[in-house]
Protein backbone atom coordinates (compact mmCIF):
# COMPACT_ATOMS: atom_id res chain seq x y z
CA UNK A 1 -20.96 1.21 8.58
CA UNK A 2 -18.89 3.96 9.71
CA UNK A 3 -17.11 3.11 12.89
CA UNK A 4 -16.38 6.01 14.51
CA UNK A 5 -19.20 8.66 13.85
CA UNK A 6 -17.99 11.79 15.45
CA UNK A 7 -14.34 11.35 14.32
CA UNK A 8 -14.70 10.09 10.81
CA UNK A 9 -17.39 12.64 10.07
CA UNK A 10 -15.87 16.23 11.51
CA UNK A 11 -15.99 19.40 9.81
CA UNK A 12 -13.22 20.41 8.20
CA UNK A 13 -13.12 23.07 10.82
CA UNK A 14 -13.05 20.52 13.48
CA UNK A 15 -10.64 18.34 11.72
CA UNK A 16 -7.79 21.20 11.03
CA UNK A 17 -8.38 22.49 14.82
CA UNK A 18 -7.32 19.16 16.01
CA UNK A 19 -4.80 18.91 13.74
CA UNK A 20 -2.90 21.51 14.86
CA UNK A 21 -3.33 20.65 18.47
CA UNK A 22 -1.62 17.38 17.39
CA UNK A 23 1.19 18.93 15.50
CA UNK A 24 2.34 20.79 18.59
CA UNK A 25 2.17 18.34 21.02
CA UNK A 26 4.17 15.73 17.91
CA UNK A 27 6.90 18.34 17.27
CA UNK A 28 7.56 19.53 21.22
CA UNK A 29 7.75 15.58 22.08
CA UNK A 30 9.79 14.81 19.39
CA UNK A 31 11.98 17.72 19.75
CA UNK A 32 12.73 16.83 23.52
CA UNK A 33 12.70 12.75 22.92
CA UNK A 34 14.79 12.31 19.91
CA UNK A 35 18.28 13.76 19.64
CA UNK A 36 18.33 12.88 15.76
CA UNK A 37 15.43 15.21 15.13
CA UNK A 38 16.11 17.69 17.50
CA UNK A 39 19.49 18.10 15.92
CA UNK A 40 17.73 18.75 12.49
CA UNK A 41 15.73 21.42 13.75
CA UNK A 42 18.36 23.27 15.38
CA UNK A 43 20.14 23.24 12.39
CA UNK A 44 17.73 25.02 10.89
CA UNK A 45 17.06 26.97 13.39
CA UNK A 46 13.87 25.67 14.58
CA UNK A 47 12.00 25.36 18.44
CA UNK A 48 8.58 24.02 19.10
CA UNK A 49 7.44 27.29 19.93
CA UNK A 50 7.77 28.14 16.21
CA UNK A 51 4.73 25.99 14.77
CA UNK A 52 2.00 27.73 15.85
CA UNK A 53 -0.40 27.40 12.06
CA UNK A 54 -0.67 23.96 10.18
CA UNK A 55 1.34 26.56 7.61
CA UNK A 56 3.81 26.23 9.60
CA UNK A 57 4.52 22.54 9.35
CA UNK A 58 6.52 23.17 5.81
CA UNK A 59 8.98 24.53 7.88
CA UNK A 60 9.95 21.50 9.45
CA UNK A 61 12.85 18.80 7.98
CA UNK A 62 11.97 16.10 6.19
CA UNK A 63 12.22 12.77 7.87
CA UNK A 64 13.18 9.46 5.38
CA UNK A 65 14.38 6.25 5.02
CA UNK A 66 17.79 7.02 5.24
CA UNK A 67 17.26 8.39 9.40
CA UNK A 68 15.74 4.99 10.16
CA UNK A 69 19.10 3.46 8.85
CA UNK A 70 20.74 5.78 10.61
CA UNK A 71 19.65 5.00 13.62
CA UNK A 72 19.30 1.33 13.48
CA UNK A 73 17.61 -0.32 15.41
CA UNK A 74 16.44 2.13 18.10
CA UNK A 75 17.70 5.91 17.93
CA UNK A 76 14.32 6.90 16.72
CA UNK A 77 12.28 5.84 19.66
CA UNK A 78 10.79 8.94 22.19
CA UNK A 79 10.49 6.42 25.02
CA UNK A 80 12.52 3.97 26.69
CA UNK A 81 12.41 0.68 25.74
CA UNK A 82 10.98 -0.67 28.80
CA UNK A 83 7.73 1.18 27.63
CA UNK A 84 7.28 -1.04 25.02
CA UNK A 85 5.33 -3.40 23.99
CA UNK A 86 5.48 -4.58 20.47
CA UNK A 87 8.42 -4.17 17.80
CA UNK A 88 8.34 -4.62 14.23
CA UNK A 89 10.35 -3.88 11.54
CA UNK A 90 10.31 -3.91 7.41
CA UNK A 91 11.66 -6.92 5.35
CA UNK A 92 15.04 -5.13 5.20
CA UNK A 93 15.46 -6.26 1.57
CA UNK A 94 17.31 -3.08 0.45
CA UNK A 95 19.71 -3.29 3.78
CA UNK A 96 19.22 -2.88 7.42
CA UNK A 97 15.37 -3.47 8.31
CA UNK A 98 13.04 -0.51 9.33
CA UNK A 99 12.45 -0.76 13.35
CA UNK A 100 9.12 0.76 14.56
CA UNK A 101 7.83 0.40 18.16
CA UNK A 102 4.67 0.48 19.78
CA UNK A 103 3.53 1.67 23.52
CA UNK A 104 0.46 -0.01 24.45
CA UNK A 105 -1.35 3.43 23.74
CA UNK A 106 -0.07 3.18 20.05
CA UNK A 107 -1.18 -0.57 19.98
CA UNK A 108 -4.74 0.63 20.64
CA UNK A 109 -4.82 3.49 18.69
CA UNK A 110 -3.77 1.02 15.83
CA UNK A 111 -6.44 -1.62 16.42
CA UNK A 112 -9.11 0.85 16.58
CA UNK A 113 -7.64 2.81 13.10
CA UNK A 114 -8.14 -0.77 11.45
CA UNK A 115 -11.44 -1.48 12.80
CA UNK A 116 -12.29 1.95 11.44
CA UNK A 117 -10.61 -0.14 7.83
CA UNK A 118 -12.16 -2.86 8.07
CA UNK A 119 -15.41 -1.36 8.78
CA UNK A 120 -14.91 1.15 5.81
CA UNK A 121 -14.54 -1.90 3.81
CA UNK A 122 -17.95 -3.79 4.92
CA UNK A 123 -16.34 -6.16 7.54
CA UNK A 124 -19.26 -6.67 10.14
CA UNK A 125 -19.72 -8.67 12.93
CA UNK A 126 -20.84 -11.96 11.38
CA UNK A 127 -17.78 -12.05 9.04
CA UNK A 128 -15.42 -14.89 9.06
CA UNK A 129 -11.87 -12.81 7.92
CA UNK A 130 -9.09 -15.43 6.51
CA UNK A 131 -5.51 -13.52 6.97
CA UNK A 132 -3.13 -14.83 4.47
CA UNK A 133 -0.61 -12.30 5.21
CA UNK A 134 2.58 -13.19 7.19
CA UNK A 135 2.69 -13.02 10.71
CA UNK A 136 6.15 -11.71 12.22
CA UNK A 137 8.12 -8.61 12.30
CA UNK A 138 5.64 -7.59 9.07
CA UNK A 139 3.12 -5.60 10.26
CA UNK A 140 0.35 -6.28 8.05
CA UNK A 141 -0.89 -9.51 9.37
CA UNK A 142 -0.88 -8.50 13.05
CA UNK A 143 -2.72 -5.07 12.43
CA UNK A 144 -5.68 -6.62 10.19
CA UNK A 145 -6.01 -9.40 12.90
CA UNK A 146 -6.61 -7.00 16.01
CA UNK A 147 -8.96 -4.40 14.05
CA UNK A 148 -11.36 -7.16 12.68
CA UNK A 149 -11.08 -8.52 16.31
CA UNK A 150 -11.86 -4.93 17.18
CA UNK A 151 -15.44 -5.10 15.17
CA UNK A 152 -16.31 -8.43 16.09
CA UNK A 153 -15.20 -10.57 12.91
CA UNK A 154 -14.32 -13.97 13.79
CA UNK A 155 -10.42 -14.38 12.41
CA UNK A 156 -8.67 -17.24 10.85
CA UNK A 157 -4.99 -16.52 11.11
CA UNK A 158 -3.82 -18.85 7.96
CA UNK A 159 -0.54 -16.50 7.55
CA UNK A 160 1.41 -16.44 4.40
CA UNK A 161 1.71 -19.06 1.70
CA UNK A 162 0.57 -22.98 1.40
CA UNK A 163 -2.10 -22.29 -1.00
CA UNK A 164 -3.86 -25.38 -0.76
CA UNK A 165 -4.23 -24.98 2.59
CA UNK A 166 -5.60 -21.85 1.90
CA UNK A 167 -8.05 -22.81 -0.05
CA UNK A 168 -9.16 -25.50 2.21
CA UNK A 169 -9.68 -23.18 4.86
CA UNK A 170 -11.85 -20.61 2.50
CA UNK A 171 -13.94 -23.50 2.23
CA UNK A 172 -14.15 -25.77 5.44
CA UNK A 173 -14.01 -22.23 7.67
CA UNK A 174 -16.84 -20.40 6.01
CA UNK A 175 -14.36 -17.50 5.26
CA UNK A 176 -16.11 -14.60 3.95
CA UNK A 177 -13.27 -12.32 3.84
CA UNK A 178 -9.76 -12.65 2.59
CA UNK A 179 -6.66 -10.71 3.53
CA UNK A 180 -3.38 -10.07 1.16
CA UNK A 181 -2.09 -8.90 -1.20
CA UNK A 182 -3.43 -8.23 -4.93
CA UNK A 183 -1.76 -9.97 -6.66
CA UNK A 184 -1.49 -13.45 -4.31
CA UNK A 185 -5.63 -12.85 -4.43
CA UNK A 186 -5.36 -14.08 -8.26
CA UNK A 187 -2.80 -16.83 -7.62
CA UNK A 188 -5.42 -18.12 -5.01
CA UNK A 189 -7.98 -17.95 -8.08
CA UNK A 190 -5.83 -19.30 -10.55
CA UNK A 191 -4.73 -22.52 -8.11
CA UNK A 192 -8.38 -23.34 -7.48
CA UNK A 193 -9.04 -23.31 -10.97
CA UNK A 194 -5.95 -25.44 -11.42
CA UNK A 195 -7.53 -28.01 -9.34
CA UNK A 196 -10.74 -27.89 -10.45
CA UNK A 197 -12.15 -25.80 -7.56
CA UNK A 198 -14.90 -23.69 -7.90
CA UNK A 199 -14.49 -20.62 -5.47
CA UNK A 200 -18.13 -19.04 -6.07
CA UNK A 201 -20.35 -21.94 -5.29
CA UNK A 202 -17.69 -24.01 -2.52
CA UNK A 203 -17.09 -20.96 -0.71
CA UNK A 204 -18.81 -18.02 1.18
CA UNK A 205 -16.56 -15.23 0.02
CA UNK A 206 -18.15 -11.76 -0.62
CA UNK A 207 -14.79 -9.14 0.36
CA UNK A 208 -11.59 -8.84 -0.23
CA UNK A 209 -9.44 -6.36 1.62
CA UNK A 210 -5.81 -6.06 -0.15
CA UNK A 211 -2.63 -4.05 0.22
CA UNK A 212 1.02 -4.55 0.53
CA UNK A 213 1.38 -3.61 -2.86
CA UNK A 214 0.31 -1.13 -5.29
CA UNK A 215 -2.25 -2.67 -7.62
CA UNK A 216 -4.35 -0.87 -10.32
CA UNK A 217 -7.82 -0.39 -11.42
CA UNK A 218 -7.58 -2.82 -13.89
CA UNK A 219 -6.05 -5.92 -11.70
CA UNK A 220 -9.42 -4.52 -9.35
CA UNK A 221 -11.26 -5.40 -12.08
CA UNK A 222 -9.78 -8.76 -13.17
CA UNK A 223 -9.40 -10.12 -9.12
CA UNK A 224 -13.37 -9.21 -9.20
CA UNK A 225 -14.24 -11.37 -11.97
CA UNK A 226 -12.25 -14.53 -10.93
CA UNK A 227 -12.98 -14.11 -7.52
CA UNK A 228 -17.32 -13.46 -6.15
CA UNK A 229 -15.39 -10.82 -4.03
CA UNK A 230 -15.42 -7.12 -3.93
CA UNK A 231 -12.18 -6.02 -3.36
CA UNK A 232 -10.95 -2.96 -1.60
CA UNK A 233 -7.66 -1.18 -1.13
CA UNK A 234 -6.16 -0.10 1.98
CA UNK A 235 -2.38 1.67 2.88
CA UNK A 236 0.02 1.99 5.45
CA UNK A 237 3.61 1.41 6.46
CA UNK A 238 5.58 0.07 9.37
CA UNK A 239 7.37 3.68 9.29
CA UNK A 240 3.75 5.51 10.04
CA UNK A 241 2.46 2.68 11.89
CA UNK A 242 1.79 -0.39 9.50
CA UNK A 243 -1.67 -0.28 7.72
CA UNK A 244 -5.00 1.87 8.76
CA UNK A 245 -3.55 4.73 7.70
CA UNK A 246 -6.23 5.07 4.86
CA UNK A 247 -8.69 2.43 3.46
CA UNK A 248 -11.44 2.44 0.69
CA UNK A 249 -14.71 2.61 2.02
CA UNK A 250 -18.05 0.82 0.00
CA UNK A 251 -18.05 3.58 -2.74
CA UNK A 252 -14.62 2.86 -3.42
CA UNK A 253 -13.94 6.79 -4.65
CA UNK A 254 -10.56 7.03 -2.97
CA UNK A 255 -9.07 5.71 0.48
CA UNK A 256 -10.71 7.79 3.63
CA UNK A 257 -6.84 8.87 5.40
CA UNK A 258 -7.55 8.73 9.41
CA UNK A 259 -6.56 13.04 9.14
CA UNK A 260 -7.69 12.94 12.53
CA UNK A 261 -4.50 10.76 13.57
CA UNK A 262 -1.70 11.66 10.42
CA UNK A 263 -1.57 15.24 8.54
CA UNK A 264 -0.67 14.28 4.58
CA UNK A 265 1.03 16.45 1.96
CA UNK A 266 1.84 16.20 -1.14
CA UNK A 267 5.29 17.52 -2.55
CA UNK A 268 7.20 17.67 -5.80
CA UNK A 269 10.14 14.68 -5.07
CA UNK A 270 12.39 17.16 -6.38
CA UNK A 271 11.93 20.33 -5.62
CA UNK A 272 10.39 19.02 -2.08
CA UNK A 273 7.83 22.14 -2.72
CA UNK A 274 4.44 21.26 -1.54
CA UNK A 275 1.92 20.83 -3.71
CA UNK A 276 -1.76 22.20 -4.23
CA UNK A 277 -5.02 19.53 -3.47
CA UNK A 278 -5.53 17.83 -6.32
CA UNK A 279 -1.57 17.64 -7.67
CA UNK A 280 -0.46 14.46 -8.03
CA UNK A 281 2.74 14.18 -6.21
CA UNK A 282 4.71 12.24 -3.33
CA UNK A 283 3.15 11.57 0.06
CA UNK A 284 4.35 13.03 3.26
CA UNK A 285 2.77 11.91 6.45
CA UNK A 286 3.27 13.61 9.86
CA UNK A 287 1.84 11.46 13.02
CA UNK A 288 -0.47 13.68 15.51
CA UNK A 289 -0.52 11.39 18.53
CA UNK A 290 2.07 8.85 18.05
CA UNK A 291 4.44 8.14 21.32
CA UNK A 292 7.13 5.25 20.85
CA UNK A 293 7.82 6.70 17.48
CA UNK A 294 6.65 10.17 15.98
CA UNK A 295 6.75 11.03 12.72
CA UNK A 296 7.56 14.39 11.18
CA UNK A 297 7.00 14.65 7.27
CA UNK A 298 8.76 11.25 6.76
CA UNK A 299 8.73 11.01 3.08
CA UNK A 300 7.22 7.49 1.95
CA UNK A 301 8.29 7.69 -1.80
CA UNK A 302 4.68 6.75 -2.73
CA UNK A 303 3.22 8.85 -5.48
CA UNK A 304 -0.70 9.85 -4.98
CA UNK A 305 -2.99 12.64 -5.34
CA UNK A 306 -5.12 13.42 -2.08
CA UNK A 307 -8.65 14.96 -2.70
CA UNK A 308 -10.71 16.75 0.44
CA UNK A 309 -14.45 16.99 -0.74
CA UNK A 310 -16.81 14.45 1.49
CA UNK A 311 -17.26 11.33 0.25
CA UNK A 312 -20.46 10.20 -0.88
CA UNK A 313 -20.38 7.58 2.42
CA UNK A 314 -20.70 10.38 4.61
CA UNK A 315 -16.93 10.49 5.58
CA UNK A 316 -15.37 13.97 5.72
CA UNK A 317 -11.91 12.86 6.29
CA UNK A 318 -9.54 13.66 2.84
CA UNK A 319 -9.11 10.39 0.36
CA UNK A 320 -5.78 9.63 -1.28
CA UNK A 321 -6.11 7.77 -4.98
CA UNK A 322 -4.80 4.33 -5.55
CA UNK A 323 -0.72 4.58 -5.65
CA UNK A 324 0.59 5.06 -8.71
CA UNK A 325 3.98 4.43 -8.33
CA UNK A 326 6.95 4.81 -6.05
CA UNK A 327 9.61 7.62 -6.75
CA UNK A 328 11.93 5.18 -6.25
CA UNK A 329 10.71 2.18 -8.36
CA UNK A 330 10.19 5.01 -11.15
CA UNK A 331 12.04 3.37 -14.17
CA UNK A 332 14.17 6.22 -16.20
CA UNK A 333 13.85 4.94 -19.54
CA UNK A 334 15.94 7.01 -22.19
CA UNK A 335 14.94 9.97 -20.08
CA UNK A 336 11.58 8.73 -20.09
CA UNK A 337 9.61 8.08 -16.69
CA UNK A 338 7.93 4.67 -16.57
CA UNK A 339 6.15 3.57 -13.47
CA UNK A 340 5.26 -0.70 -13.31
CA UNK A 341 1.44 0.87 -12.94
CA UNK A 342 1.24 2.30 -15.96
CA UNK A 343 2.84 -0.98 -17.51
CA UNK A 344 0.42 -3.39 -15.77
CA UNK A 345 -2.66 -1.01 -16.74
CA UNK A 346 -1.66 -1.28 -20.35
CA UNK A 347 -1.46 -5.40 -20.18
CA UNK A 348 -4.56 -5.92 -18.18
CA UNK A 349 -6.69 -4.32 -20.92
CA UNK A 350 -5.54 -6.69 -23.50
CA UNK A 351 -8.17 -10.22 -23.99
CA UNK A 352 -5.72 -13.01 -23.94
CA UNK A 353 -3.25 -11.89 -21.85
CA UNK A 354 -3.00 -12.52 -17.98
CA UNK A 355 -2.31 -10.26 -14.80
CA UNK A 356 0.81 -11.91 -14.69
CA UNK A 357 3.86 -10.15 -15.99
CA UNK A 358 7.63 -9.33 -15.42
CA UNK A 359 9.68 -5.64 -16.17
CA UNK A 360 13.16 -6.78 -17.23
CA UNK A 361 15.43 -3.76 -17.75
CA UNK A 362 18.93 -4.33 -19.73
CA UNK A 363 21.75 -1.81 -20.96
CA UNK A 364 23.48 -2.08 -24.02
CA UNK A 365 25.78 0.01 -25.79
CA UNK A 366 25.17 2.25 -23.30
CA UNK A 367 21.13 2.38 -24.53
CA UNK A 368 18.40 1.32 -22.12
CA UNK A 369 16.27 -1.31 -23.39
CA UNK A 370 12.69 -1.94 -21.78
CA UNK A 371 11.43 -6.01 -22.20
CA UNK A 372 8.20 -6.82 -20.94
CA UNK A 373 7.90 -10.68 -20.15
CA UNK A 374 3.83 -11.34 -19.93
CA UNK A 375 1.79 -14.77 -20.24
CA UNK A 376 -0.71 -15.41 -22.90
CA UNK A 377 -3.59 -17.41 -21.20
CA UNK A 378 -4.58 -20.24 -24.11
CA UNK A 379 -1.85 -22.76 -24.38
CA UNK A 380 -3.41 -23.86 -27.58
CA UNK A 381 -1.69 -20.73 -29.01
CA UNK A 382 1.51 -22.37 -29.08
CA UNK A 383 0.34 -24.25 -31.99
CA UNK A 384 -0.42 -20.85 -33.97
CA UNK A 385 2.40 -18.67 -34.35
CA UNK A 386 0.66 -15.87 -36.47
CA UNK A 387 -1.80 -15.40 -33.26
CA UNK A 388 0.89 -15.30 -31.29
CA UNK A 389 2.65 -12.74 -32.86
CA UNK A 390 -0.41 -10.62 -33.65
CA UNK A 391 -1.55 -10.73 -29.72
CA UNK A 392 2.32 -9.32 -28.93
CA UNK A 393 1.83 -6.42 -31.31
CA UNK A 394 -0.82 -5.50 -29.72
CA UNK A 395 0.72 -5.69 -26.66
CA UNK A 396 3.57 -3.33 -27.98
CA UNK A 397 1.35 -0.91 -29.68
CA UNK A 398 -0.79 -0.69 -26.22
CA UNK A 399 2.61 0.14 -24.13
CA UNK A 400 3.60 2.62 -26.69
CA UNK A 401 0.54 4.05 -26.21
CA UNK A 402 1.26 4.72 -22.79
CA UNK A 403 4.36 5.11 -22.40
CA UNK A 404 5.94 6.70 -25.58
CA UNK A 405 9.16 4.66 -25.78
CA UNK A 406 9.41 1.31 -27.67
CA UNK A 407 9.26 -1.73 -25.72
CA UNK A 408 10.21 -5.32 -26.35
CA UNK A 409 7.36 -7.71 -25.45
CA UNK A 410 8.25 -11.52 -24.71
CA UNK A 411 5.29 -13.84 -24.37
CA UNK A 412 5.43 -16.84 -22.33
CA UNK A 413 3.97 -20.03 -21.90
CA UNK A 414 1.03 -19.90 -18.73
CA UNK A 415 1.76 -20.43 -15.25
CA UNK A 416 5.59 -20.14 -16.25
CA UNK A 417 6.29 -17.25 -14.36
CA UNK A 418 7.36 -17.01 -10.55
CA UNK A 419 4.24 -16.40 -8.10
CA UNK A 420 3.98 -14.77 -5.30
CA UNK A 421 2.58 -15.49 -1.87
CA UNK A 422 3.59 -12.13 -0.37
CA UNK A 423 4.52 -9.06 -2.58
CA UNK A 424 5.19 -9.64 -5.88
CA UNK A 425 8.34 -8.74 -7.53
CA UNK A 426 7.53 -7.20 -10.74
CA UNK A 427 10.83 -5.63 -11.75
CA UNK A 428 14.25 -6.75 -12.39
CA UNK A 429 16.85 -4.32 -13.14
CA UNK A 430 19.87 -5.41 -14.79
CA UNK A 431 21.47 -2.11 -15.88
CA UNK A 432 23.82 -2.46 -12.34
């Protein structure tokens, strides 16, 4: 179903047209809102008056990370606090937390970008939507929950972790869709089979709608054929405005970006030259009607290729590819670039080995070394060494394959490494 018929299916005529009425208005309140980015345009030597062609936007600054640390918590904002009327921020892992803010206008131009997700995805009215995201300062669980309210999809708000619980609730509750991320979808699978649960016939489950994480075609793949789900991808960050900036609609060919709400480029990460349609590169996002906090070509680190030709759904909006990597979790190997996608595509395509794996980096002698810890799935192999070995050198050869660099490959012993109920942590970087 497509939610919004005239937005979602505009010409491209229509769509560039108000696109560039939403630059202008984005840049002139940002420019007389917030000092931080007012300051970078004068220094280089830039007034709203200046943008007058969607051209024109690669004359703006960059916005990052970094200006959000900057101006912790609040320095960002274009209206005074008393306007709003949500806050949340990122996990803050890497140091001080990414604060966004919300006016109540931004609140429902978010729920109504998700039902337009959700709807993409095959939510409908008679679904029963299980959330196993957190719900707090992360803004994944609170955006999914309004937008499916938004269509008319009854929600169970189960939040993060207590997978028993979960899986009670799949059953008891009728759910027929489930909510996080990738890669906790196959720890629910692999619990239930654990204790002796079978999903397909004690459940109702037909979707799945993930993100939080990048996940590839291949964990699609194996999350469809322990789970009787189709699964779907969907993006977004707190920094744009949390997730429904692009989802995957039925004919999964690419994730539909709302154009109509966020202009998207693609740029070398180097050079910061834009790229042609089609180029892979990083993903720039500028916000078009945005008021507690606009965005101006804020730089998400997220590497993608974006593709404008209608989808077969009927959607003319452009659709961004699965991520393949971030810039900044790129892994410089020997002066080799590996990306944990390319790693996890290698080991999913390989019978005997599960979707569960680790990326342990080490330096030695000043040499980087590259060990991949990954579980075989038949404990009986620990009885047969030769099979053991012979299922590693495949696992070897396949990464070589890919990557061009020798890599160590350690298996291990099943359900003996860490899961995840939230984001799973795939890399561990030793090298200091």
């Amino acid at each position: 179903m497509i939610w919004n018929k005239e937005r979602e299916t505009m010409s491209r005529k229509g769509i560039e047209a108000l696109q560039l009425e939403g630059l202008k208005w984005t840049v002139a309140w940002t420019y007389e809102n917030v000092p931080h980015y007012r300051a970078k345009m004068d220094k280089a030597g830039l007034k709203p008056r200046h943008i007058q062609s969607l051209k024109d936007l690669e004359l703006l600054p960059f916005m990052t990370k970094a200006d959000f640390r900057e101006n912790y918590p609040f320095g960002l904002l274009a209206v005074d606090k008393d306007k709003l009327v949500r806050v949340h921020a990122s996990s803050g892992t890497t140091g001080k937390p990414t604060v966004v803010g919300y006016t109540r206008h931004d609140l429902d131009m978010w729920t109504e970008l998700m039902a337009r997700i959700v709807s993409q995805a095959g939510v409908t009215d008679k679904d029963v939507a299980q959330i196993a995201f957190s719900y707090g300062l992360f803004t994944g669980g609170f955006g999914l929950h309004y937008g499916l309210e938004r269509v008319g999809a009854a929600v169970i708000p189960a939040s993060g972790g207590n997978t028993e619980r979960q899986l009670m609730l799949l059953e008891d509750f009728g759910s027929t869709a489930l909510i996080c991320t990738p890669s906790y979808s196959l720890y629910l699978a692999e619990r239930a089979a654990e204790l002796d649960i079978d999903i397909e016939k004690r459940t109702k489950l037909r979707l799945g709608l993930f993100g939080g994480e990048p996940w590839t075609e291949k964990m699609r793949l194996e999350i469809e054929r322990v789970l009787p789900i189709t699964a779907t991808d969907n993006y977004g960050m707190s920094e744009l405005i949390g997730p429904g900036v692009s989802g995957e609609c039925e004919s999964r060919c690419g994730m539909h970006i709302a154009e109509d709400h966020f202009i998207v480029e693609t740029i070398d990460g180097e050079s910061g030259r834009v790229l042609p349609q089609g180029q892979q590169g990083e993903l720039v996002f500028t916000s078009l009607d945005k008021e507690a906090l606009p965005i101006i070509r804020y730089r998400t680190r997220d590497i993608s290729v974006i593709h404008q030709e209608p989808c077969s759904c009927g959607r003319t909006h452009a659709r961004m590819e699965k991520i393949s990597g971030r810039a900044d979790d790129m892994l410089i190997i020997r002066g080799v670039n590996v990306f944990p996608s390319q790693i996890e595509s290698a080991l999913l395509g390989i019978e005997g080995i599960s979707p569960h794996y680790q990326i342990h980096v080490t330096r030695k002698n000043y040499l980087d070394n590259l060990e991949v810890w990954v579980e075989f799935t038949d404990a009986d192999m620990l009885d047969h060494y030769g099979k053991l070995e012979a299922l590693a050198n495949t696992a070897r050869q396949r990464l070589h394959q890919v990557l061009n660099i020798n890599v160590k490959v350690k298996l291990v012993e099943p359900h003996s490494l860490e899961r995840s109920q939230g984001k799973a942590r795939r890399v561990f970087d030793e090298r200091g």
